[in-house]
PDB file of N, CA and C in Angstrom:
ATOM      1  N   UNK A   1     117.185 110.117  91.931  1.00  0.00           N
ATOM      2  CA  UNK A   1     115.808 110.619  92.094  1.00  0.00           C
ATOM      3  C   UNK A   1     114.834 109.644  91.421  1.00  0.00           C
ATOM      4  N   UNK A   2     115.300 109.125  90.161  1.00  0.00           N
ATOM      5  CA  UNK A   2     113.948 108.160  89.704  1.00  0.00           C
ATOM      6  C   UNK A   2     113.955 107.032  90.498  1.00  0.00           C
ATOM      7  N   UNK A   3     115.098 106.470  91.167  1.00  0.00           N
ATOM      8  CA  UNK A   3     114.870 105.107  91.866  1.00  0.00           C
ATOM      9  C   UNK A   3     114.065 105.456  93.081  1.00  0.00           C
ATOM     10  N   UNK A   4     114.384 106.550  93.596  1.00  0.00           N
ATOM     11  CA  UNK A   4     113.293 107.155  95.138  1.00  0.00           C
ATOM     12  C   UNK A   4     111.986 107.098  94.164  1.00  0.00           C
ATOM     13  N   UNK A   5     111.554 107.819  92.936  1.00  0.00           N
ATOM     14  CA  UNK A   5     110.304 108.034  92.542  1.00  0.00           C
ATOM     15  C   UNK A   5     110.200 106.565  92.575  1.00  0.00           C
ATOM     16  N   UNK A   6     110.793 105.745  91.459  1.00  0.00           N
ATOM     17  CA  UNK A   6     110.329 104.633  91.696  1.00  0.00           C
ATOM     18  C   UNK A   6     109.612 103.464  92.784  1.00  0.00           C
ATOM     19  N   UNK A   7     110.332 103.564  93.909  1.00  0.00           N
ATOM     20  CA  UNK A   7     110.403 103.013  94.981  1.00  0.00           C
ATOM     21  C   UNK A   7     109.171 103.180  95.652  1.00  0.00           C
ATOM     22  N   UNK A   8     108.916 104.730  95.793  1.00  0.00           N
ATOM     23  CA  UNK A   8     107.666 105.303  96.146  1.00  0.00           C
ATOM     24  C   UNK A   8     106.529 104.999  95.675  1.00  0.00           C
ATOM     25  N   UNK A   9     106.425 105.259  94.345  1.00  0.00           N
ATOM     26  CA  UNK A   9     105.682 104.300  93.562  1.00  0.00           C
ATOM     27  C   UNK A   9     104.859 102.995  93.911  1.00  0.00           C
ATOM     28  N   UNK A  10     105.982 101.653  93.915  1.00  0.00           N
ATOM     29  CA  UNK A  10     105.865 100.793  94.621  1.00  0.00           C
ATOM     30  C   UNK A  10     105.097 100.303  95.681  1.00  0.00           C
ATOM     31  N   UNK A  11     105.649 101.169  96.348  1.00  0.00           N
ATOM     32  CA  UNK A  11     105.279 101.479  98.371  1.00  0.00           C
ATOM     33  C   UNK A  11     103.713 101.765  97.674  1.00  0.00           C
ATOM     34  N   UNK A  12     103.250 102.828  97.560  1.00  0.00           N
ATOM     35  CA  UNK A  12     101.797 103.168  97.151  1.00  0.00           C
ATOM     36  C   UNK A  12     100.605 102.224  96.778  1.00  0.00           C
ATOM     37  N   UNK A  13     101.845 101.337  95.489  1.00  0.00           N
ATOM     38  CA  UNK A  13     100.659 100.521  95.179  1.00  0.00           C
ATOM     39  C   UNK A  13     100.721  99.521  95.564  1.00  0.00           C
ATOM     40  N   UNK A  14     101.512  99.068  96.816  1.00  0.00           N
ATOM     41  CA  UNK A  14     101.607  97.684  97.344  1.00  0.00           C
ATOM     42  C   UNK A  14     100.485  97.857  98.672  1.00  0.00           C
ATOM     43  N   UNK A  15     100.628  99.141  99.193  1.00  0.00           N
ATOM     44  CA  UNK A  15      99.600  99.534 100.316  1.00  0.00           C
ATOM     45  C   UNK A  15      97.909  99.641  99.457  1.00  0.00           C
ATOM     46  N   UNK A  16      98.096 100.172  98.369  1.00  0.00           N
ATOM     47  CA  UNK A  16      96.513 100.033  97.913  1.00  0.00           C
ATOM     48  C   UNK A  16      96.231  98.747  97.295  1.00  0.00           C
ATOM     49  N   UNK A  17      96.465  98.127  97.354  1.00  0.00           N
ATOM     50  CA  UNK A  17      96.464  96.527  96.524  1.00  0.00           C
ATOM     51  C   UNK A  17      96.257  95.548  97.981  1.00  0.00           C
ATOM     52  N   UNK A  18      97.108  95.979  99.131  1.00  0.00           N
ATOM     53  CA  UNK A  18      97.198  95.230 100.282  1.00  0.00           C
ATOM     54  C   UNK A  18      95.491  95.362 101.031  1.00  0.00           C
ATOM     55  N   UNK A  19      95.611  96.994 101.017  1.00  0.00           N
ATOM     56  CA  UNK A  19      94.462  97.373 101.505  1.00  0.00           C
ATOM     57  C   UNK A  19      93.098  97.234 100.837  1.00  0.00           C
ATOM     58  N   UNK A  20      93.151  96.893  99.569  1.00  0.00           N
ATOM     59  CA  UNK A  20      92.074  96.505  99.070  1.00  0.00           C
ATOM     60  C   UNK A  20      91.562  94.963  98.649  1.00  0.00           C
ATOM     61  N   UNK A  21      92.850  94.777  98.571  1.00  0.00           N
ATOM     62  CA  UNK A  21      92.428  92.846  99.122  1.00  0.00           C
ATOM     63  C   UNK A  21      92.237  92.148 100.415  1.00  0.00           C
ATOM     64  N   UNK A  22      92.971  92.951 101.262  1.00  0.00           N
ATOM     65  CA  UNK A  22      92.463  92.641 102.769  1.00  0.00           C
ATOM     66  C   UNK A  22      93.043  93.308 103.582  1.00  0.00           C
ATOM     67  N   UNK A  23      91.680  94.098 104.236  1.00  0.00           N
ATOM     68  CA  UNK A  23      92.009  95.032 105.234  1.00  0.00           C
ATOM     69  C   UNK A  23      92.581  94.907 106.431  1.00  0.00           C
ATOM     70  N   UNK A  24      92.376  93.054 106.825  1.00  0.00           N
ATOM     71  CA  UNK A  24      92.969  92.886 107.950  1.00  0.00           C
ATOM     72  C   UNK A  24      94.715  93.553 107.790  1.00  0.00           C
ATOM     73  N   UNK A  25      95.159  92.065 106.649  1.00  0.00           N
ATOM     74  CA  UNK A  25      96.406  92.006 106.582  1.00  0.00           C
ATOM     75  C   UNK A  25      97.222  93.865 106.811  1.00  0.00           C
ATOM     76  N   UNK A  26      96.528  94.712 106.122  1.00  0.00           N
ATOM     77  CA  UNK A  26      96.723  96.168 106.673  1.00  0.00           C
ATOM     78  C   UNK A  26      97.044  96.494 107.843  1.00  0.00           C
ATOM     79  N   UNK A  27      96.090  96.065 108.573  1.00  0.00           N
ATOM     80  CA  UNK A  27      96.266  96.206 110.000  1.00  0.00           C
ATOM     81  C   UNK A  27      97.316  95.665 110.553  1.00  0.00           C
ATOM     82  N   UNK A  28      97.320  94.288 110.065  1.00  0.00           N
ATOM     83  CA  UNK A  28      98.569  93.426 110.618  1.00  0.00           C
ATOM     84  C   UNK A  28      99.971  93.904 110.385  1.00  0.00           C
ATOM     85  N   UNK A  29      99.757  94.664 108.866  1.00  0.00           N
ATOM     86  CA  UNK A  29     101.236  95.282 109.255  1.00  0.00           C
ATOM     87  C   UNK A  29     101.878  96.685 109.413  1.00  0.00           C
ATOM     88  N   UNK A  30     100.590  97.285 109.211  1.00  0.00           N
ATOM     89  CA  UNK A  30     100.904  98.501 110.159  1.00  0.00           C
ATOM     90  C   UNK A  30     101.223  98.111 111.787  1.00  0.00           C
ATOM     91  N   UNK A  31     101.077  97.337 112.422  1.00  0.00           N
ATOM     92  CA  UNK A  31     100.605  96.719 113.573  1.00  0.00           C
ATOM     93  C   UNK A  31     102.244  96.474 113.900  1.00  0.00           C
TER      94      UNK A  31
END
């Protein structure tokens, strides 16, 4: 369970860090 919390974690702040340095690149990889 902490490595899922962990992981999740991660995931979160790699998408708000991605998305707030560039919105394209967001797009690009949701895409």
């Amino acid at each position: 369970m902490n490595s899922y919390l962990k992981t999740a974690l991660v995931a979160i702040v790699a998408v708000a860090v991605v998305m707030r340095v560039d919105p394209l690149k967001k797009v690009v990889i949701g895409a």
